[in-house]
C-alpha atoms as a PDB file:
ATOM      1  CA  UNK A   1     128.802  61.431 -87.112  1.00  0.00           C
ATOM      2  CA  UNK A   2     132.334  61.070 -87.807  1.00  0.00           C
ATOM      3  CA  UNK A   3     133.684  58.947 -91.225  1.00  0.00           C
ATOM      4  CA  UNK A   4     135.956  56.303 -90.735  1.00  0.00           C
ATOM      5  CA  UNK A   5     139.343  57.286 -92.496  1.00  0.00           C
ATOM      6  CA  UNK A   6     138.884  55.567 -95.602  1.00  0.00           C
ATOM      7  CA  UNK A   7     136.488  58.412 -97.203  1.00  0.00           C
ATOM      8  CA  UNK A   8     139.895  60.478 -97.264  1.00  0.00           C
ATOM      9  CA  UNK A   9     141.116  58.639 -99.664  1.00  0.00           C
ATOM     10  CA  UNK A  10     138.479  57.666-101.512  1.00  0.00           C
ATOM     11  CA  UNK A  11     137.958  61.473-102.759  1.00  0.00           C
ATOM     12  CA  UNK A  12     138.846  62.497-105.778  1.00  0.00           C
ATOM     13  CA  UNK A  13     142.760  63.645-105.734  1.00  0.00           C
ATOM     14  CA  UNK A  14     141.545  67.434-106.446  1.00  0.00           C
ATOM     15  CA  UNK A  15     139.475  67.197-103.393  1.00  0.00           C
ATOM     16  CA  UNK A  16     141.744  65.428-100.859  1.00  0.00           C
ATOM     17  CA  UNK A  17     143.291  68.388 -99.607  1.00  0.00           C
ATOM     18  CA  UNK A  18     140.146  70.063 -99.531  1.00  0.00           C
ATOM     19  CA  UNK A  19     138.943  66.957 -96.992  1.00  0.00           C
ATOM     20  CA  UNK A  20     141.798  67.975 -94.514  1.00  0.00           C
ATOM     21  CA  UNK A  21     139.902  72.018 -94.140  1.00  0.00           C
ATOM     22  CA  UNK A  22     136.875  70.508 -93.954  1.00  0.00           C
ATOM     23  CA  UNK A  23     138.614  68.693 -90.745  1.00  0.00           C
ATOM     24  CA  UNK A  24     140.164  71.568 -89.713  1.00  0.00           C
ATOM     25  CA  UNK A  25     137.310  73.966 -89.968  1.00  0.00           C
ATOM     26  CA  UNK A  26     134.305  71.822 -89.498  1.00  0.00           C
ATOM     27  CA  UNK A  27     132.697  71.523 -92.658  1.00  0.00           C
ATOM     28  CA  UNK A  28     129.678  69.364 -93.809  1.00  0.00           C
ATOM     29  CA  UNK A  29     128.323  67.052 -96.230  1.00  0.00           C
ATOM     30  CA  UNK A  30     127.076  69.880 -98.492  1.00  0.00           C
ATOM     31  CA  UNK A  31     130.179  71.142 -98.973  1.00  0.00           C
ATOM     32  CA  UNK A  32     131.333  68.472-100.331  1.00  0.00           C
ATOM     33  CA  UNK A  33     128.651  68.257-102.611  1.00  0.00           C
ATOM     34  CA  UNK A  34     128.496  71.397-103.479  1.00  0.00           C
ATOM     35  CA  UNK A  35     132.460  70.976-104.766  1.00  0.00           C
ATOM     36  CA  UNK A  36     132.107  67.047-106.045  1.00  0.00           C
ATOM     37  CA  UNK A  37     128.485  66.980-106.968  1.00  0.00           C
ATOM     38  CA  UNK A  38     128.068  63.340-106.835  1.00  0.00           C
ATOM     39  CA  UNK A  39     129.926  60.572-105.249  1.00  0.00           C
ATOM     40  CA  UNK A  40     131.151  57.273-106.190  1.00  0.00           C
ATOM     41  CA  UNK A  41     129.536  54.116-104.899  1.00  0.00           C
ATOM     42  CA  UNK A  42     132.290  53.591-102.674  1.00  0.00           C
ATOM     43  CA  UNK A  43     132.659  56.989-101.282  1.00  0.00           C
ATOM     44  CA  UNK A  44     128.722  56.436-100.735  1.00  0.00           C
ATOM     45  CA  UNK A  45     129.451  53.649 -99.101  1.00  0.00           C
ATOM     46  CA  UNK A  46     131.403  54.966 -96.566  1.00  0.00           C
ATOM     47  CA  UNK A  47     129.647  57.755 -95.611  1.00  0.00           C
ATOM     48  CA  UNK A  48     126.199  55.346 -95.475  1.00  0.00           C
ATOM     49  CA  UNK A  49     127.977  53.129 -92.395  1.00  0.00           C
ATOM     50  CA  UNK A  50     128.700  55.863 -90.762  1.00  0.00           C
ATOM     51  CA  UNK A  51     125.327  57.212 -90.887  1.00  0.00           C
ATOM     52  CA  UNK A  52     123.671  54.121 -90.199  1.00  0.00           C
ATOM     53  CA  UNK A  53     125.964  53.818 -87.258  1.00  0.00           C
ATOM     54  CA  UNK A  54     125.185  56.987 -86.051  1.00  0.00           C
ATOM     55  CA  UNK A  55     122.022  56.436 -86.159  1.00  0.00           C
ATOM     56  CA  UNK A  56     121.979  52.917 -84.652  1.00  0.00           C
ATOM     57  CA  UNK A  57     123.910  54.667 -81.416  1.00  0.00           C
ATOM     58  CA  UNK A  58     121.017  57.026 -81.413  1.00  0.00           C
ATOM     59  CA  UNK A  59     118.389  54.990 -81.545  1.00  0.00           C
ATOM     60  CA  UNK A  60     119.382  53.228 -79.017  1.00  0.00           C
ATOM     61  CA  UNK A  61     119.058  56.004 -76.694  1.00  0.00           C
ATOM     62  CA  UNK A  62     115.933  56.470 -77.971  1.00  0.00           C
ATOM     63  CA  UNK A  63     116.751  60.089 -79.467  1.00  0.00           C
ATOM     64  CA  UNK A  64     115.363  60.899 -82.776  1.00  0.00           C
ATOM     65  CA  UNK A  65     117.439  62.772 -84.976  1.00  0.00           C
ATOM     66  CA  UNK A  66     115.530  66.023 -85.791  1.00  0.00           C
ATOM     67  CA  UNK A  67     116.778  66.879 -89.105  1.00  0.00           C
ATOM     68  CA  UNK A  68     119.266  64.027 -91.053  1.00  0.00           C
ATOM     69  CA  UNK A  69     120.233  66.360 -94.083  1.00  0.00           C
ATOM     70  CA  UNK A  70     124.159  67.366 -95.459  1.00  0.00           C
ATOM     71  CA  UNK A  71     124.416  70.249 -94.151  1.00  0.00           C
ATOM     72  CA  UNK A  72     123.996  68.349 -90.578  1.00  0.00           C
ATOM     73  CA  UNK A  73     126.269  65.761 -91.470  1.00  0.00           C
ATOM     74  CA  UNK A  74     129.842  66.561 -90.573  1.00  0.00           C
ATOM     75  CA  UNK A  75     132.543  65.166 -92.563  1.00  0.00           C
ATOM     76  CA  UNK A  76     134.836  64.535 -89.934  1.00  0.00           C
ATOM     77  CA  UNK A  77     137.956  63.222 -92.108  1.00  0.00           C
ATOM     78  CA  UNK A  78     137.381  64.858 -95.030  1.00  0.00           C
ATOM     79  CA  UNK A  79     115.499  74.485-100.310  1.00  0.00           C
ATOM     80  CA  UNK A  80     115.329  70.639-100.123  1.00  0.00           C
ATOM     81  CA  UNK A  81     113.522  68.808 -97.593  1.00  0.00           C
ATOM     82  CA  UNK A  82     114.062  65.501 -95.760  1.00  0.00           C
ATOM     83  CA  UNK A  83     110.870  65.180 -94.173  1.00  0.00           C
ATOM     84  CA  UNK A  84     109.086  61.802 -94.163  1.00  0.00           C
ATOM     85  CA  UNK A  85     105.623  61.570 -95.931  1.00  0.00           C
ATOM     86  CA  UNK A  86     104.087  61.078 -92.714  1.00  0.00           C
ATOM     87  CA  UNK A  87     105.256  64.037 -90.934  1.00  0.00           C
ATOM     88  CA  UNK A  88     103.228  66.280 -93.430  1.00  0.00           C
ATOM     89  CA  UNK A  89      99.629  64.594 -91.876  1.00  0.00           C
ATOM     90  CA  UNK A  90      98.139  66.006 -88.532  1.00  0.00           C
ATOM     91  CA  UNK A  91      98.992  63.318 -86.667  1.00  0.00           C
ATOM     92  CA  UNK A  92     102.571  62.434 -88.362  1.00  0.00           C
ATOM     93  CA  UNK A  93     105.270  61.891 -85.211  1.00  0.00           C
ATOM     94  CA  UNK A  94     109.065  61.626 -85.940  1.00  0.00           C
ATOM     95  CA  UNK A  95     110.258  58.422 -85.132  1.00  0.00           C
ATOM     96  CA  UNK A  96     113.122  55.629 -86.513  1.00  0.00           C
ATOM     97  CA  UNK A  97     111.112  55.532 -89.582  1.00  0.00           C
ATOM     98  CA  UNK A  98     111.374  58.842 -90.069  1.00  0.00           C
ATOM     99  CA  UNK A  99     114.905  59.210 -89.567  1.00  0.00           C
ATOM    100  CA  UNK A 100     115.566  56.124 -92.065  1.00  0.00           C
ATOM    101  CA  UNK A 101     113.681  57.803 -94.754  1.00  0.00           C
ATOM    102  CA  UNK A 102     115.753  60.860 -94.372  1.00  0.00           C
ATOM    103  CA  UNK A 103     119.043  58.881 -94.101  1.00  0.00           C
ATOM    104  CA  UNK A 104     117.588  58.115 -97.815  1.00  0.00           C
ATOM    105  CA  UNK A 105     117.477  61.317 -99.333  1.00  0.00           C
ATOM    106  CA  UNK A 106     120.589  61.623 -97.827  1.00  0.00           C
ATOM    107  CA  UNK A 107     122.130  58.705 -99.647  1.00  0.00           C
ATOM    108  CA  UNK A 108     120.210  59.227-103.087  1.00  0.00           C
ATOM    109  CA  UNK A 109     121.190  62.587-102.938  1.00  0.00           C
ATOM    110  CA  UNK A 110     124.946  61.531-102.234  1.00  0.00           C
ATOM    111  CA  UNK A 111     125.020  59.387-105.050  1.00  0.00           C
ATOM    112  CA  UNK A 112     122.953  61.172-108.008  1.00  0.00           C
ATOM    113  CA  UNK A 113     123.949  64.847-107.428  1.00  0.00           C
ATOM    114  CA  UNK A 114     120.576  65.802-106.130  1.00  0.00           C
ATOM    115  CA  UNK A 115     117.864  65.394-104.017  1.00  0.00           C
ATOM    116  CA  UNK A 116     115.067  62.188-105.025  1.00  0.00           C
ATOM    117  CA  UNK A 117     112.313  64.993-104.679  1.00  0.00           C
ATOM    118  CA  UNK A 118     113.049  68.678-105.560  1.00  0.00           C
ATOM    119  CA  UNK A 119     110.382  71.980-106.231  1.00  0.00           C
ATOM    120  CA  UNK A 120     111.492  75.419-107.078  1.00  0.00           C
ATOM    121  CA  UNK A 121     108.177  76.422-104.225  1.00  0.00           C
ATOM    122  CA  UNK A 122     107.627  74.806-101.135  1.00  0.00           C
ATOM    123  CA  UNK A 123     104.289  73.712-102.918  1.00  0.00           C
ATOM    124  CA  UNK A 124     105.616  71.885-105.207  1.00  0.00           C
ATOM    125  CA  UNK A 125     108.268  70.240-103.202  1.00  0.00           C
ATOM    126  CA  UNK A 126     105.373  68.907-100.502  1.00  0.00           C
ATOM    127  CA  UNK A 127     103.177  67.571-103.997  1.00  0.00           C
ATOM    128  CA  UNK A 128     106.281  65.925-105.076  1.00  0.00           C
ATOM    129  CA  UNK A 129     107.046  64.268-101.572  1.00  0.00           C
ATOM    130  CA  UNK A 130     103.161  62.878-101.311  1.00  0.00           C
ATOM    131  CA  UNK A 131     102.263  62.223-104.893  1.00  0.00           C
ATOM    132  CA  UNK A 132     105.195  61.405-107.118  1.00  0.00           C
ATOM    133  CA  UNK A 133     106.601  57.917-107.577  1.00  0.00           C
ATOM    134  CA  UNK A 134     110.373  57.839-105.930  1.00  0.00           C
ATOM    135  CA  UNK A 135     112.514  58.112-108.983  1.00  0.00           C
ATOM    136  CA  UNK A 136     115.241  54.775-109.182  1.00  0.00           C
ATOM    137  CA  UNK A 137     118.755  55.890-108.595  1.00  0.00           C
ATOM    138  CA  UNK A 138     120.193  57.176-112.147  1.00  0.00           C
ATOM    139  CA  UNK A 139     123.509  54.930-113.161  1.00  0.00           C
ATOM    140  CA  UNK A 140     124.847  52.035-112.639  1.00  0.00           C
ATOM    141  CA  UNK A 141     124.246  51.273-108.819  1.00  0.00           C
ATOM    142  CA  UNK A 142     125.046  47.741-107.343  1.00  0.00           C
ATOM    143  CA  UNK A 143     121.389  45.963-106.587  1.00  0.00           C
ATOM    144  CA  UNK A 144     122.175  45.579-103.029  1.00  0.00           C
ATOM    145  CA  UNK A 145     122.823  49.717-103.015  1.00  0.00           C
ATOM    146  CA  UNK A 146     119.693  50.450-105.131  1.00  0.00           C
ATOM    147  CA  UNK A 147     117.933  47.840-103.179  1.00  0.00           C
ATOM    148  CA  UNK A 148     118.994  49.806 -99.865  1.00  0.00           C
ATOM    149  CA  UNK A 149     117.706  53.168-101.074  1.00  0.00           C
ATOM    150  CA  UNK A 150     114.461  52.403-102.520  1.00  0.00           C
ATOM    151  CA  UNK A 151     113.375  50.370 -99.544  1.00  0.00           C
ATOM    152  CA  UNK A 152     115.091  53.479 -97.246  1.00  0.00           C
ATOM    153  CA  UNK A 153     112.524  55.947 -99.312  1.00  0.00           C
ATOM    154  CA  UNK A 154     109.239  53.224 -99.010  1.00  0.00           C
ATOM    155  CA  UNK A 155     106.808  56.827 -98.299  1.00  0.00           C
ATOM    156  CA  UNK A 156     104.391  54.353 -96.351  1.00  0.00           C
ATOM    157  CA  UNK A 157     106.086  54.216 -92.625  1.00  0.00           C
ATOM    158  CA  UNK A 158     104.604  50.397 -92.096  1.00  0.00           C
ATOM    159  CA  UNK A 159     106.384  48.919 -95.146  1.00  0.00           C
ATOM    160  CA  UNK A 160     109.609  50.912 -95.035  1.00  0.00           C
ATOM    161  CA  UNK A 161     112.756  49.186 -94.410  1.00  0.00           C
ATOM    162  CA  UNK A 162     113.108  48.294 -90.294  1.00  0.00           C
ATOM    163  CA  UNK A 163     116.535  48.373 -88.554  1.00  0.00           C
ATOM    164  CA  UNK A 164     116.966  44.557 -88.242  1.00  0.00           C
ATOM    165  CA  UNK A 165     116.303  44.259 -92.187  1.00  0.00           C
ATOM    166  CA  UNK A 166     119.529  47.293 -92.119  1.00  0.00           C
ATOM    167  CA  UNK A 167     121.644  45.811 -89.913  1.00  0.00           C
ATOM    168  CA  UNK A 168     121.534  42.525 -91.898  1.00  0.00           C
ATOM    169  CA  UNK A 169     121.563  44.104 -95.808  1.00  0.00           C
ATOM    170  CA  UNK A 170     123.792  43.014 -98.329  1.00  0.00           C
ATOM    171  CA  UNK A 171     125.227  45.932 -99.125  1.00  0.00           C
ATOM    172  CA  UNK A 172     127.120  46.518 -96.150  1.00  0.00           C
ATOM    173  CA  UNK A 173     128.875  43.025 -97.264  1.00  0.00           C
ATOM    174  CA  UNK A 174     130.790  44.785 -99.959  1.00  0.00           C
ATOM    175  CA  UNK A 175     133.626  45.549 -97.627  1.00  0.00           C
ATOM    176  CA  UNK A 176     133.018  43.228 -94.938  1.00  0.00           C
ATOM    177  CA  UNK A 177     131.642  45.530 -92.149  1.00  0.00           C
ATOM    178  CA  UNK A 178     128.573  43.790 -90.832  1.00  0.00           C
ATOM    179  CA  UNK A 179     126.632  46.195 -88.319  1.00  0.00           C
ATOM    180  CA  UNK A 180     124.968  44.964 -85.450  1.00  0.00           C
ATOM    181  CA  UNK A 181     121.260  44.104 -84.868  1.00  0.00           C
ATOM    182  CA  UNK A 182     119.417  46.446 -82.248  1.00  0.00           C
ATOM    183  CA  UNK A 183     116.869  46.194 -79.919  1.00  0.00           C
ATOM    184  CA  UNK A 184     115.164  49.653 -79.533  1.00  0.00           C
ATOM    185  CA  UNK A 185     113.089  50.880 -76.576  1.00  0.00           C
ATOM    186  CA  UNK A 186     109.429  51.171 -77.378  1.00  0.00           C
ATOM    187  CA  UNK A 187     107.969  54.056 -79.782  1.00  0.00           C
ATOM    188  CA  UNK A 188     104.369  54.159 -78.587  1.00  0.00           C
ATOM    189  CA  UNK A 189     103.273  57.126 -80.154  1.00  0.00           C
ATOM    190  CA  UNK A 190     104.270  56.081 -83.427  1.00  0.00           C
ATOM    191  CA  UNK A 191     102.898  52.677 -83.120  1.00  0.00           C
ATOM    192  CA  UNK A 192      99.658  54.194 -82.636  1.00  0.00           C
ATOM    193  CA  UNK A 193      99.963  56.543 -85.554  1.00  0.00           C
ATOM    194  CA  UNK A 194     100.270  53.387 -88.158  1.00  0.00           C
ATOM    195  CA  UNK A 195      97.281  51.431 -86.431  1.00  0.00           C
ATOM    196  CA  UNK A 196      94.969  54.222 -87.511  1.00  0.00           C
ATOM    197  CA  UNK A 197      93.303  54.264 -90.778  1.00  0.00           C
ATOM    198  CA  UNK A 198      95.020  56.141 -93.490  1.00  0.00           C
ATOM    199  CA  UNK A 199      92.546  56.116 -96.279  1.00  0.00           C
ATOM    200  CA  UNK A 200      94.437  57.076 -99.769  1.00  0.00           C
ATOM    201  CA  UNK A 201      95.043  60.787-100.498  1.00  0.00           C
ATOM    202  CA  UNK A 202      92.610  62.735-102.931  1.00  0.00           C
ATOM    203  CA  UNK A 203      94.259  65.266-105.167  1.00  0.00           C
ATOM    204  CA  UNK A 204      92.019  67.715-102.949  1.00  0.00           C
ATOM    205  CA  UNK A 205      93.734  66.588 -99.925  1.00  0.00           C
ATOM    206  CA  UNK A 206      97.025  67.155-101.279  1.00  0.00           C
ATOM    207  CA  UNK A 207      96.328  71.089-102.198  1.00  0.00           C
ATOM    208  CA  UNK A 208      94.516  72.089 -98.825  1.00  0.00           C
ATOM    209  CA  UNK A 209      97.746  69.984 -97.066  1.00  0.00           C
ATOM    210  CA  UNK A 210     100.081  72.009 -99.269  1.00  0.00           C
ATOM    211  CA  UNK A 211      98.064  75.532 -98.747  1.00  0.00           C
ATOM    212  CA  UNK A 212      98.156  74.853 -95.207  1.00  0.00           C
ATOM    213  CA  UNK A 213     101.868  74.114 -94.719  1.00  0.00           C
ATOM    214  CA  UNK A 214     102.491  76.907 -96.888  1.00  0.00           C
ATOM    215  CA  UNK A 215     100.669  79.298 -94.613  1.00  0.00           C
ATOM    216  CA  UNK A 216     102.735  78.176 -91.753  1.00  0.00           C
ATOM    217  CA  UNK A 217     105.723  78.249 -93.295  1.00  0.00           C
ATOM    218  CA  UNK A 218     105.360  82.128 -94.615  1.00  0.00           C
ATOM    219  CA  UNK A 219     103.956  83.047 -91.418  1.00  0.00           C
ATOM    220  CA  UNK A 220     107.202  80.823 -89.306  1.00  0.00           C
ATOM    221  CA  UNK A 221     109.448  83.432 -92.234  1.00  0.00           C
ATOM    222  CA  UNK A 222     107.453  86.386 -90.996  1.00  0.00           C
ATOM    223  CA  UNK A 223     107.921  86.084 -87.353  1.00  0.00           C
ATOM    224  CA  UNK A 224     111.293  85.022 -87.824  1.00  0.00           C
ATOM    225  CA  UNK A 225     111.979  88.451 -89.629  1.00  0.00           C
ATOM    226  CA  UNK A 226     110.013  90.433 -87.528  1.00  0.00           C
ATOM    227  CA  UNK A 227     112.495  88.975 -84.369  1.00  0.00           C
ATOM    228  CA  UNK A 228     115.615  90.053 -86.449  1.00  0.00           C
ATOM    229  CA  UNK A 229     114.676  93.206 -87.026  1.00  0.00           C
ATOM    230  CA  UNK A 230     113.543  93.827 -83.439  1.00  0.00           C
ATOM    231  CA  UNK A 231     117.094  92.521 -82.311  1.00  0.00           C
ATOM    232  CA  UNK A 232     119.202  94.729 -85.295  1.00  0.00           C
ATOM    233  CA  UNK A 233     116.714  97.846 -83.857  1.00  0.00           C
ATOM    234  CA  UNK A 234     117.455  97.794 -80.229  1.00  0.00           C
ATOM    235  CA  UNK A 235     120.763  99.534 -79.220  1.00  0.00           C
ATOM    236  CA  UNK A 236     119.933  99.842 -75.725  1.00  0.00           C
ATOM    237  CA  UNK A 237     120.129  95.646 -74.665  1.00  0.00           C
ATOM    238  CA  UNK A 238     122.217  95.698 -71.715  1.00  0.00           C
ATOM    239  CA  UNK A 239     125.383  93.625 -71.107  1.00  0.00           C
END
């Protein structure tokens, strides 16, 4: 999702020729936040309309973006997850909801120095996802940019922030670059995920959702090192 050419110079001066290699060499968002740590407002700001643009374009097509995080964001001039609430339950389905509460982690993330929900153990990253309150942005953050993020990271799908609410927020009035209302095609599958009854989580829920995912992700890690192994071990794949 390239970055209009104003995020150049909006870095930091130690960091502006550090912008131009991540051109060069392909780089990503984490990079840079692994060097800055946090950004200013307006450096947020620039990177956020090109997001939301990207996604807009995408959305339109009616692709779903898999997996909005900095490391997947490209900065074209210059153990934390970003899965919606909804995707941890049976019948979760990515969708534009989905993708718009990632774009929020993203953006929180971008702003504070780290991630709005963090565990040192899958476990307790999943428990903080379903059960803790999203945190306010730390600072001194214009209201229509805090306003922005909080509504981005709503964890119920039905009341969080819709693209024609986006496309017409306030904050994207700070330097006068309006974006364009959509009209997206039809997400049936996701419309019939929100008109079935999601009765409140019990503690108990949370732990057997957590112990399951956690089984699936160590046994995802084992497979996964049982194929690298098999590929390092066999010397006799022919060309």
């Amino acid at each position: 999702m390239p970055l209009r050419a104003g995020v150049q110079a909006r870095l930091p001066k130690p960091h502006r020729h550090h912008a131009l290699d991540v051109h060069c060499v392909g780089g990503d968002l984490r990079t840079l936040l692994e060097d800055i740590s946090k950004f200013a407002e307006d450096l947020v700001y620039d990177f956020a309309h090109a997001l939301v643009c990207g996604l807009r374009y995408l959305h339109l097509k009616g692709i779903i973006h898999g997996e909005v995080k900095p490391p997947n964001i490209l900065s074209v001039e210059n153990g934390q997850s970003k899965m919606a609430p909804e995707l941890f339950d049976d019948g979760g389905v990515h969708s534009y909801a989905s993708n718009l509460w990632a774009l929020g982690c993203v953006l929180y993330e971008c702003y504070a120095g780290r991630p709005p929900f963090i565990g040192t153990k899958l476990t307790e990253l999943v428990k903080s996802i379903l059960t803790d309150p999203t945190p306010s942005l730390p600072g001194n953050p214009s209201p229509s940019f805090a306003n922005l993020v909080s509504r981005l990271l709503i964890k119920d799908p039905k009341d969080r922030i819709q693209w024609s609410k986006i496309c017409t927020h306030a904050f994207w009035s700070i330097h006068q670059q309006p974006i364009s209302p959509v009209v997206l095609p039809p997400q049936p599958t996701f419309d019939n995920m929100i008109q079935q009854p999601c009765p409140p989580r019990t503690p108990e829920d949370v732990n057997l959702l957590v112990l399951r995912l956690s089984r699936i992700a160590k046994s995802s890690l084992q497979r996964e090192n049982e194929y690298h192994k098999i590929v390092e071990n066999d010397t006799d794949v022919d060309v």
